[in-house]
Protein backbone atom coordinates (compact mmCIF):
# COMPACT_ATOMS: atom_id res chain seq x y z
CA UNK A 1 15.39 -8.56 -23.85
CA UNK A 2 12.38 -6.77 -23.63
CA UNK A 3 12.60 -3.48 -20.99
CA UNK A 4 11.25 -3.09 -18.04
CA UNK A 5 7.86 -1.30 -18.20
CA UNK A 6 7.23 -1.23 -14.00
CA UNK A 7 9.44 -0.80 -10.70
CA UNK A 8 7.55 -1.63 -7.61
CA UNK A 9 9.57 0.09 -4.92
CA UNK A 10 9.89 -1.62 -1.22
CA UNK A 11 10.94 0.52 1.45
CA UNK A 12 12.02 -1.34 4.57
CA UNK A 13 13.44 -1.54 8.24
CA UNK A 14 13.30 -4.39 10.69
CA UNK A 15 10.16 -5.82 8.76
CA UNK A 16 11.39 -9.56 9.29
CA UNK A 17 7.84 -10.58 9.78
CA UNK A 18 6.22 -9.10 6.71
CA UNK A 19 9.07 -8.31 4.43
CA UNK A 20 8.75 -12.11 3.08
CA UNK A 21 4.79 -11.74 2.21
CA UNK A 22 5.07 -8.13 0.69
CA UNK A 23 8.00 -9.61 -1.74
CA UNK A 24 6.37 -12.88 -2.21
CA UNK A 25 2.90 -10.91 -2.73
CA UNK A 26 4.30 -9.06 -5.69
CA UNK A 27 6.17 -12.08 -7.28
CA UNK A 28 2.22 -13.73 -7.48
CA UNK A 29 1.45 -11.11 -9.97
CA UNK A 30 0.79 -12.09 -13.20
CA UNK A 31 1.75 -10.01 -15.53
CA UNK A 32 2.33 -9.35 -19.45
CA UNK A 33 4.89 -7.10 -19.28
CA UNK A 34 8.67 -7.08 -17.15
CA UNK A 35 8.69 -5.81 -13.81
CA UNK A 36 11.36 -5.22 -11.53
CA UNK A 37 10.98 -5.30 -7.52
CA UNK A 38 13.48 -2.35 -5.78
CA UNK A 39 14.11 -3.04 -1.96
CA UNK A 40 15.49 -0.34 -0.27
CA UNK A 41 16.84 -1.79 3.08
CA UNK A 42 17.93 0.85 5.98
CA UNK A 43 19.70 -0.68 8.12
CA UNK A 44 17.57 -3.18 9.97
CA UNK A 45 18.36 -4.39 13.25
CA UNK A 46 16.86 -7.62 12.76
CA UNK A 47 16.94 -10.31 9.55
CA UNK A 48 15.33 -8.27 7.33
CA UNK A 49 18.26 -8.04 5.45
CA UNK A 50 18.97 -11.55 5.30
CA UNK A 51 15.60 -12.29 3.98
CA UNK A 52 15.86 -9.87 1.40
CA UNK A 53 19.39 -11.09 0.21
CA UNK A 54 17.49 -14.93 0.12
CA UNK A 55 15.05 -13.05 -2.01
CA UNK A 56 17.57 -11.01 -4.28
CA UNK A 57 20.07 -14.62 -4.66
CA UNK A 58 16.53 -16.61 -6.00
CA UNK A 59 15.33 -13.64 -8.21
CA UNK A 60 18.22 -11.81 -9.57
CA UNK A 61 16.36 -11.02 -12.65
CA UNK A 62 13.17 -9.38 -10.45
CA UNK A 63 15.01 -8.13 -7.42
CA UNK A 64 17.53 -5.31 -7.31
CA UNK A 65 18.50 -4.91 -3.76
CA UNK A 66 19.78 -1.70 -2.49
CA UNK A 67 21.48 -1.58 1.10
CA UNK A 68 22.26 1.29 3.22
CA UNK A 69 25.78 1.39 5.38
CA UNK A 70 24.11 3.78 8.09
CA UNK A 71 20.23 3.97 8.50
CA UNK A 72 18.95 7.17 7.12
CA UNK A 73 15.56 6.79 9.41
């Protein structure tokens, strides 16, 4: 499997209403090399963290989902 040559890194908390464009908006990339996208998720209040995990469950290969147990702010 060829390696991963880029990690786009997504920081987020409680962006329900953009967190779905900002994924989706990398995804559209076309590329000719692997990419990976990193979503660090702090905590969110809202369904942030539910769309990410919809995300992360569609593109396990892409999306590496990291999630916090207590928001570090």
């Amino acid at each position: 499997m060829e390696e991963i040559k880029v990690s786009v890194c997504i920081f987020v908390y409680n962006l329900e209403k953009y967190i779905a464009q900002a994924i989706e908006s990398v995804l559209m990339q076309k590329t000719n090399f692997r990419y990976e996208i990193i979503i660090g998720e702090d905590k969110s209040t809202d369904h942030t963290l539910d769309i990410c995990t919809t995300y992360q469950k569609t593109y396990p290969d892409k999306i590496r989902l990291l999630q916090r147990e207590n928001n570090l702010g």
